[in-house]
N, C-alpha and C. Protein backbone atom coordinates (compact mmCIF):
# COMPACT_ATOMS: atom_id res chain seq x y z
N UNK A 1 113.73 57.29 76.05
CA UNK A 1 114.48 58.53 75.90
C UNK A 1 113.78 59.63 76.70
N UNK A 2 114.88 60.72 77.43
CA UNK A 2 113.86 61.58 78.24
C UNK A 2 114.26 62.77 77.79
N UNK A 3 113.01 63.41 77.91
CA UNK A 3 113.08 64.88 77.19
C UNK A 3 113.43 65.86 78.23
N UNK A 4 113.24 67.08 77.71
CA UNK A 4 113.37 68.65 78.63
C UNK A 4 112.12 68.40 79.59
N UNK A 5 110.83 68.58 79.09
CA UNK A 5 109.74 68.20 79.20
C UNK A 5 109.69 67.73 80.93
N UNK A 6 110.21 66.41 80.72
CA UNK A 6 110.06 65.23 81.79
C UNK A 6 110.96 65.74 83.06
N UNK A 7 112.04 66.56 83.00
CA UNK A 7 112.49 67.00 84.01
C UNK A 7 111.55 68.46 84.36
N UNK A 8 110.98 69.01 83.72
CA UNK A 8 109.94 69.87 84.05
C UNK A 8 108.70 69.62 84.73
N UNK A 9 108.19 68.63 84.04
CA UNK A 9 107.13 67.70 84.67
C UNK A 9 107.33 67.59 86.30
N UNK A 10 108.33 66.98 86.52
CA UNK A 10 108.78 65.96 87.59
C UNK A 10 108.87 67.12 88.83
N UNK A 11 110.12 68.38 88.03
CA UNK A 11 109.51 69.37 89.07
C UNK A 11 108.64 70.21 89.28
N UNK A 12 107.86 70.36 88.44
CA UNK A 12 106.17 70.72 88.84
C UNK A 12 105.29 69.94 89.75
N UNK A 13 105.33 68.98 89.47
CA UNK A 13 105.10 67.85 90.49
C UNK A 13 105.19 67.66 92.04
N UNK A 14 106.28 67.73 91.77
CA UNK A 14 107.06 68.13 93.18
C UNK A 14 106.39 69.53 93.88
N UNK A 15 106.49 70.66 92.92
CA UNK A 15 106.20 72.12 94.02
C UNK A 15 104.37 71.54 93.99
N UNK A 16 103.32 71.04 93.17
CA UNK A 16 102.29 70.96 93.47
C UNK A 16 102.16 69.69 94.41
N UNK A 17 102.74 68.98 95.17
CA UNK A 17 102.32 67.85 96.02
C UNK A 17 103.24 68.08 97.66
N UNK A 18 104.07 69.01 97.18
CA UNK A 18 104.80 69.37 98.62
C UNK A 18 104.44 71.14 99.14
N UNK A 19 103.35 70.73 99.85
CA UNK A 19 102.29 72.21 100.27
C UNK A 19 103.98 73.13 101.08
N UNK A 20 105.17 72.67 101.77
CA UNK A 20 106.41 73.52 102.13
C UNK A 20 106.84 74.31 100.90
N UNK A 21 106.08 73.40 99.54
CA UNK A 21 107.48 74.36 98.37
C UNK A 21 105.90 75.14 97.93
N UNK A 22 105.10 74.75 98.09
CA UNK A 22 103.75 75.38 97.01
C UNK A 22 103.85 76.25 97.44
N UNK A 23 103.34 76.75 98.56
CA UNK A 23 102.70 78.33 99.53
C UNK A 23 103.91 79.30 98.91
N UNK A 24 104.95 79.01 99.38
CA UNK A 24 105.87 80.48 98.81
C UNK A 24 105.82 80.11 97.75
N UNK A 25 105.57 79.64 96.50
CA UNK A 25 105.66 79.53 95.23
C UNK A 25 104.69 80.16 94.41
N UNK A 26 103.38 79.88 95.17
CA UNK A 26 102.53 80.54 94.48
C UNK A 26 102.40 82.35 95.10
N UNK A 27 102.83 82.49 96.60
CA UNK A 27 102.37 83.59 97.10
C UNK A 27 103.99 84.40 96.18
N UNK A 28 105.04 84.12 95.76
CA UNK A 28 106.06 84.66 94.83
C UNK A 28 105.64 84.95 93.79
N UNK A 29 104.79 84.04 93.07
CA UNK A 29 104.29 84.12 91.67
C UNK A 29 103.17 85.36 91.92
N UNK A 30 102.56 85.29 92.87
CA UNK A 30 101.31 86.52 92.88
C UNK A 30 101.93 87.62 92.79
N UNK A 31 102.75 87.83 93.63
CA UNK A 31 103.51 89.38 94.22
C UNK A 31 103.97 89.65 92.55
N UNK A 32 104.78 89.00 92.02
CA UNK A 32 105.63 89.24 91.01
C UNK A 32 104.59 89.48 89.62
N UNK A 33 103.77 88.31 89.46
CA UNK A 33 102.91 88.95 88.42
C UNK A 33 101.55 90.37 88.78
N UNK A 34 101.56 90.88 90.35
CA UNK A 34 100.85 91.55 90.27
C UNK A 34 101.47 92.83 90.00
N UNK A 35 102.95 92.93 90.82
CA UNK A 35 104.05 93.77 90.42
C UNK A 35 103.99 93.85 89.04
N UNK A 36 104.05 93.20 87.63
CA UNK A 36 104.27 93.28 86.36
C UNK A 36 103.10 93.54 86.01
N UNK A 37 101.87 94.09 86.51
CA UNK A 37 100.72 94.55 85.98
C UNK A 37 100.22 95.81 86.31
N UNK A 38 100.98 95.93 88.24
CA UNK A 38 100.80 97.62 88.34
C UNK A 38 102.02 98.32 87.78
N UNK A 39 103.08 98.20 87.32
CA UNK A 39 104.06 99.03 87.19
C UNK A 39 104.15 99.56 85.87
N UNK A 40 103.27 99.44 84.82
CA UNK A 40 103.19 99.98 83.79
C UNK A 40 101.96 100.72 83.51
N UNK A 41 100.87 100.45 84.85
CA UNK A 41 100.07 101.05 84.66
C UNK A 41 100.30 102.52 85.52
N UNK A 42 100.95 102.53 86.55
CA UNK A 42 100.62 103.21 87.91
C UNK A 42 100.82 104.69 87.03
N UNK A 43 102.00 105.20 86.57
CA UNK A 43 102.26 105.79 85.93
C UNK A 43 101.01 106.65 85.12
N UNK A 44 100.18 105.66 84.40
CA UNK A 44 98.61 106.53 84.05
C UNK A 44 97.72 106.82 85.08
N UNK A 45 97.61 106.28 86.10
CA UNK A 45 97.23 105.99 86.91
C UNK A 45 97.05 107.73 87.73
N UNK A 46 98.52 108.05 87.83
CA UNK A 46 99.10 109.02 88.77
C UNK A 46 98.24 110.26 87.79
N UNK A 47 98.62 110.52 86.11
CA UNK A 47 98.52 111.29 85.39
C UNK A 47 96.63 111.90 85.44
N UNK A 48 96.29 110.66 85.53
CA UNK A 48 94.86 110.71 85.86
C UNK A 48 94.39 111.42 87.03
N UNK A 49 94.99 111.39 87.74
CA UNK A 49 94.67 112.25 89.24
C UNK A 49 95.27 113.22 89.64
N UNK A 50 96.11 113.80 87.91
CA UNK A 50 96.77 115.28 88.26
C UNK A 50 97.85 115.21 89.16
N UNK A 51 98.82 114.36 89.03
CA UNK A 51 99.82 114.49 90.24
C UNK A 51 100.89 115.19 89.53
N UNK A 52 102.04 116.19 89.66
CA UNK A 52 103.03 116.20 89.21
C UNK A 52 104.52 115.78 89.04
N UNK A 53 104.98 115.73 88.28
CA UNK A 53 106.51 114.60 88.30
C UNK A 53 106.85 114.90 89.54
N UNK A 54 107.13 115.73 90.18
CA UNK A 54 107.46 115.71 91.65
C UNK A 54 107.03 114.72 92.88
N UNK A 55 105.42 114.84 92.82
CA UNK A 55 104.65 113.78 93.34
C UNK A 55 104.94 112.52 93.08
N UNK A 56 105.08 111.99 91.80
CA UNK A 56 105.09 110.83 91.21
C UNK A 56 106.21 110.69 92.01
N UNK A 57 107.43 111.46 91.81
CA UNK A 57 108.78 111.23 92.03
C UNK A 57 108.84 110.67 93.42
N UNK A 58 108.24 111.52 94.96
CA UNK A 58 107.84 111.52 96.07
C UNK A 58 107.22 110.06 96.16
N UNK A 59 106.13 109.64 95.76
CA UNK A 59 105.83 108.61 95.59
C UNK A 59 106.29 106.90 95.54
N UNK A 60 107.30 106.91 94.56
CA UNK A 60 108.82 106.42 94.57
C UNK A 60 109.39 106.00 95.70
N UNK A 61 109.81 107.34 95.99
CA UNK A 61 110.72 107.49 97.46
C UNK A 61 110.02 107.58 98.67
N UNK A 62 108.83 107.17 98.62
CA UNK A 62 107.78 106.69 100.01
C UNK A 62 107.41 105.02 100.02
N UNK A 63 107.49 104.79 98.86
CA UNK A 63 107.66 103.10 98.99
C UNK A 63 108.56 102.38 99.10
N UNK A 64 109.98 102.95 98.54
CA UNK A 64 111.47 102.45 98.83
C UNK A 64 112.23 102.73 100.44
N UNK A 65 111.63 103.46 101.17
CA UNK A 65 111.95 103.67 102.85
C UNK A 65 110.74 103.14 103.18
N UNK A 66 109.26 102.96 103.30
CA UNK A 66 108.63 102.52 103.69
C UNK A 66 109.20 100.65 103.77
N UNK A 67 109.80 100.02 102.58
CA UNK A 67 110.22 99.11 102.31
C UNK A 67 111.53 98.54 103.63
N UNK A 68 112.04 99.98 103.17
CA UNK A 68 113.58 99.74 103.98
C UNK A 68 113.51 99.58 105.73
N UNK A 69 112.49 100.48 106.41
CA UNK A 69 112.51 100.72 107.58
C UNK A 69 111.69 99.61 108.41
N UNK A 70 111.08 98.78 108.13
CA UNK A 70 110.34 97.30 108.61
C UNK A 70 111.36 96.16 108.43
N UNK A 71 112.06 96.33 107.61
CA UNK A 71 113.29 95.19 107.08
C UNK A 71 113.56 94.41 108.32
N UNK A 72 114.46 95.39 109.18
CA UNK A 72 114.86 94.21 110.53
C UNK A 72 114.14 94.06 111.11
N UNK A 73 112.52 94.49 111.14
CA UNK A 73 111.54 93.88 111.99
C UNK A 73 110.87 92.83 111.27
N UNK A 74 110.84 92.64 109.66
CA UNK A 74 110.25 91.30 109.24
C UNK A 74 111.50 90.24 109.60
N UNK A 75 113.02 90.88 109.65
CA UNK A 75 113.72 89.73 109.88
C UNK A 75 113.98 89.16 111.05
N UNK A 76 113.54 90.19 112.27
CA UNK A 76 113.07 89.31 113.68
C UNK A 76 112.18 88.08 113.48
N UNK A 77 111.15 88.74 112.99
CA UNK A 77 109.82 88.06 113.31
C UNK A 77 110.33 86.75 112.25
N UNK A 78 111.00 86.79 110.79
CA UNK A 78 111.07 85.53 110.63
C UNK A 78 111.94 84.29 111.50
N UNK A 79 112.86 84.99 111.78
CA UNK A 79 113.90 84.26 112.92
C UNK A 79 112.99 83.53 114.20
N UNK A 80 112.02 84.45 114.48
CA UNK A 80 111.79 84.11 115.89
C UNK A 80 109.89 83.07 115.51
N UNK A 81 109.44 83.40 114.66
CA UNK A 81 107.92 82.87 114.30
C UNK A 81 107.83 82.17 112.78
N UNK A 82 109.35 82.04 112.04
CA UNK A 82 109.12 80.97 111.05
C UNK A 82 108.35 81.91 109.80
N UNK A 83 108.78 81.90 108.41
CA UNK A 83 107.90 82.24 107.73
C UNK A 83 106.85 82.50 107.31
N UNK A 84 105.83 81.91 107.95
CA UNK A 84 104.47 81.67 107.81
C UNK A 84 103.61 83.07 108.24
N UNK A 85 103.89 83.10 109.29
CA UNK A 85 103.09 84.49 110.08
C UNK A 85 103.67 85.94 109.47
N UNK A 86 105.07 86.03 109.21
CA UNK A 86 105.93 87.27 108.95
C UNK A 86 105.04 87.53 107.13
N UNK A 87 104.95 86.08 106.56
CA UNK A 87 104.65 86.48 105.13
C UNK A 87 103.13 86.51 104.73
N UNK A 88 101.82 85.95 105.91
CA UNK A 88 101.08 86.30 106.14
C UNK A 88 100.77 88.23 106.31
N UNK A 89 101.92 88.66 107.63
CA UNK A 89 101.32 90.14 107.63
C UNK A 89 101.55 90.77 106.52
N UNK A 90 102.67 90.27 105.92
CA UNK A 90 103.10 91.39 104.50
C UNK A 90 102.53 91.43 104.04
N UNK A 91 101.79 90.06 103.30
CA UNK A 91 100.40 90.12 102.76
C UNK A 91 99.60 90.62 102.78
N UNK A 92 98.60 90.52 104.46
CA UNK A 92 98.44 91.72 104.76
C UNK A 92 97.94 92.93 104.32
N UNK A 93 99.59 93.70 105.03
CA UNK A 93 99.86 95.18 104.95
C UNK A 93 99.97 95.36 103.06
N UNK A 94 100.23 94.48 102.12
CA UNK A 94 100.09 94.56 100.56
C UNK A 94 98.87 94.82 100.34
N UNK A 95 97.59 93.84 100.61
CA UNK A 95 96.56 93.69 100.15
C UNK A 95 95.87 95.08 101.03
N UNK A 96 96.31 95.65 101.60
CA UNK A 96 95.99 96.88 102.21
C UNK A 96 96.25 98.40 101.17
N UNK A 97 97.12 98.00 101.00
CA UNK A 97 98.09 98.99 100.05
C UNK A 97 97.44 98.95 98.68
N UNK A 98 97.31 97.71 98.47
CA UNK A 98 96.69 97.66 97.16
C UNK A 98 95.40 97.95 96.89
N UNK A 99 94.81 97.37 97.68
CA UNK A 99 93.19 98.41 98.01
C UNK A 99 93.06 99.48 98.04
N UNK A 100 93.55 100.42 98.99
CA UNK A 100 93.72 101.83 98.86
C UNK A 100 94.40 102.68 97.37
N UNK A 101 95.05 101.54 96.92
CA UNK A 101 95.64 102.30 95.56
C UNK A 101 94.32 102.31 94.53
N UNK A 102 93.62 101.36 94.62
CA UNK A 102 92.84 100.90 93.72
C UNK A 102 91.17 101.98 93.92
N UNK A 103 90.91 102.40 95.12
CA UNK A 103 90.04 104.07 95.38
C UNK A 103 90.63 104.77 95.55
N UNK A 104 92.13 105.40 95.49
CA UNK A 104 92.60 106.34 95.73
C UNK A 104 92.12 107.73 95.09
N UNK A 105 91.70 108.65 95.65
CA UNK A 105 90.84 110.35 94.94
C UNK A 105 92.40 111.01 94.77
N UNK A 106 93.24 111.29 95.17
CA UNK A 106 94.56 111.68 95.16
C UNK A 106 95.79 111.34 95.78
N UNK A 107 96.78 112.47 95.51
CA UNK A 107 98.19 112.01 96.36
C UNK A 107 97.92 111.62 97.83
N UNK A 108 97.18 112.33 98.40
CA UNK A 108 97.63 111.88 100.06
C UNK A 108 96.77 110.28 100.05
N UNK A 109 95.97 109.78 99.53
CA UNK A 109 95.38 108.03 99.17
C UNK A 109 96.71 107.45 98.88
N UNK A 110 97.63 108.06 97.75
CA UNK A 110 98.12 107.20 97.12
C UNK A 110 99.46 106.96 97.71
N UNK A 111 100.06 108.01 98.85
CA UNK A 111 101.17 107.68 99.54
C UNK A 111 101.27 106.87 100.92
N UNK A 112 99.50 106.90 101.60
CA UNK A 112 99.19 106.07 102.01
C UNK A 112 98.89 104.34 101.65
N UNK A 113 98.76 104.73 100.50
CA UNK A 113 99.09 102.92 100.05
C UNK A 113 100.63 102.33 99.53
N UNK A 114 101.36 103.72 99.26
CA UNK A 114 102.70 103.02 98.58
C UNK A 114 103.07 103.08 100.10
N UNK A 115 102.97 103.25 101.39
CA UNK A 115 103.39 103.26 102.71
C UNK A 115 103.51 101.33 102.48
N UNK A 116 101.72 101.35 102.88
CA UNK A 116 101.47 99.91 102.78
C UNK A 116 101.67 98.73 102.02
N UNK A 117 101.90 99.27 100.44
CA UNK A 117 102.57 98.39 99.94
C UNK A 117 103.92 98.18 100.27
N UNK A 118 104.50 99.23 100.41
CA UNK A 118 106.18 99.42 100.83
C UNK A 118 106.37 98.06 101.99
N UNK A 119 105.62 98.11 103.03
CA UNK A 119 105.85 97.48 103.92
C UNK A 119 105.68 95.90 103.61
N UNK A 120 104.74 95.69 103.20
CA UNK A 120 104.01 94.13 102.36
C UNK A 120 104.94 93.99 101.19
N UNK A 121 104.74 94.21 100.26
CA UNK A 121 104.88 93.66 98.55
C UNK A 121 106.44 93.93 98.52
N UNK A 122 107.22 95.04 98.77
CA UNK A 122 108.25 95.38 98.24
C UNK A 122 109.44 94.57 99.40
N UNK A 123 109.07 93.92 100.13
CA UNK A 123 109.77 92.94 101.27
C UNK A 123 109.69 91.58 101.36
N UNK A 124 108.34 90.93 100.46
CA UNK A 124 108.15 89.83 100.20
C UNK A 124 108.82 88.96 99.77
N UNK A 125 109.88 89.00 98.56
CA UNK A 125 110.46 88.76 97.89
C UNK A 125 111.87 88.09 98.64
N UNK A 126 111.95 88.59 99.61
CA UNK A 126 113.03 88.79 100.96
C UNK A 126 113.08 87.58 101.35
N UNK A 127 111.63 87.60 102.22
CA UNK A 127 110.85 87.11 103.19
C UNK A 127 110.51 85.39 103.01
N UNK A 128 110.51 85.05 101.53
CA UNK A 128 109.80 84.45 100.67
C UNK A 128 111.76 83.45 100.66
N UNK A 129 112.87 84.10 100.12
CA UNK A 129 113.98 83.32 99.94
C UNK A 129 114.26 83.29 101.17
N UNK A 130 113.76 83.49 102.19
CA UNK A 130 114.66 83.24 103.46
C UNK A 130 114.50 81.91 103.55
C-alpha cells in the first residue's frame, strides 16, 4: 500500500539527485525564506535609525522600480546566456544589498541597498521560473 509520504519521498529524491532541478530549488528556497525573515523585521530596523514614515515609505518605492527597471535586461541575458549566469548576478547584486542593509548608519545606506536588493532578490523569483 502507498502512502502520501512515498510520493513525497520519490520527489525529493528526484530534486536532490538531479543538480538541473536542485540549484534553482534551493537558490528559491533561500531568497524566499530570507525574504520571510527580513520583512518583519526591516520595519524595526528603519525605526531604529530614526527614519520617518515618509522614508520608510520612499524606501518601498526604491526597491519596487529598482526591481522593475533591470527586468528586460535580466530577460535578455536569460534568453541569450541561459539561467545560470543571469541568476548568479542577481545573487550577486542581492548579497550586495543585503550586506549593506545589514551596516547600514542611515537612509542614504539603506536606499542604497534596497537599490541592490531591488535589482537581485526582488527579480529572482522571475528569473528562477523561467
Amino acid at each position: 500500500m502507498q502512502s502520501v509520504f512515498d510520493d513525497q519521498r520519490e520527489a525529493l529524491l528526484f530534486v536532490l539527485n538531479t543538480p538541473r532541478v536542485l540549484v534553482p530549488a534551493v537558490v528559491r528556497w533561500s531568497e524566499r525564506f530570507g525574504a520571510g525573515l527580513e520583512t518583519p523585521v526591516l520595519p524595526f530596523f528603519m525605526l531604529a535609525l530614526n527614519l520617518s514614515p515618509s522614508q520608510m515609505g520612499a524606501l518601498s518605492t526604491i526597491s519596487v522600480v529598482s526591481a522593475i527597471l533591470p527586468s528586460p535586461i535580466f530577460g535578455c541575458m536569460l534568453d541569450r546566456y541561459g539561467p545560470y549566469y543571469t541568476i548568479v548576478l542577481a545573487s550577486a547584486a542581492c548579497g550586495i544589498g543585503c550586506g549593506l542593509q545589514g551596516v547600514a548608519q542611515g537612509y542614504s545606506w539603506l536606499a542604497g541597498a534596497r537599490i541592490f536588493q531591488g535589482i537581485g532578490g526582488f527579480n529572482m523569483p522571475t528569473m528562477i521560473n523561467a
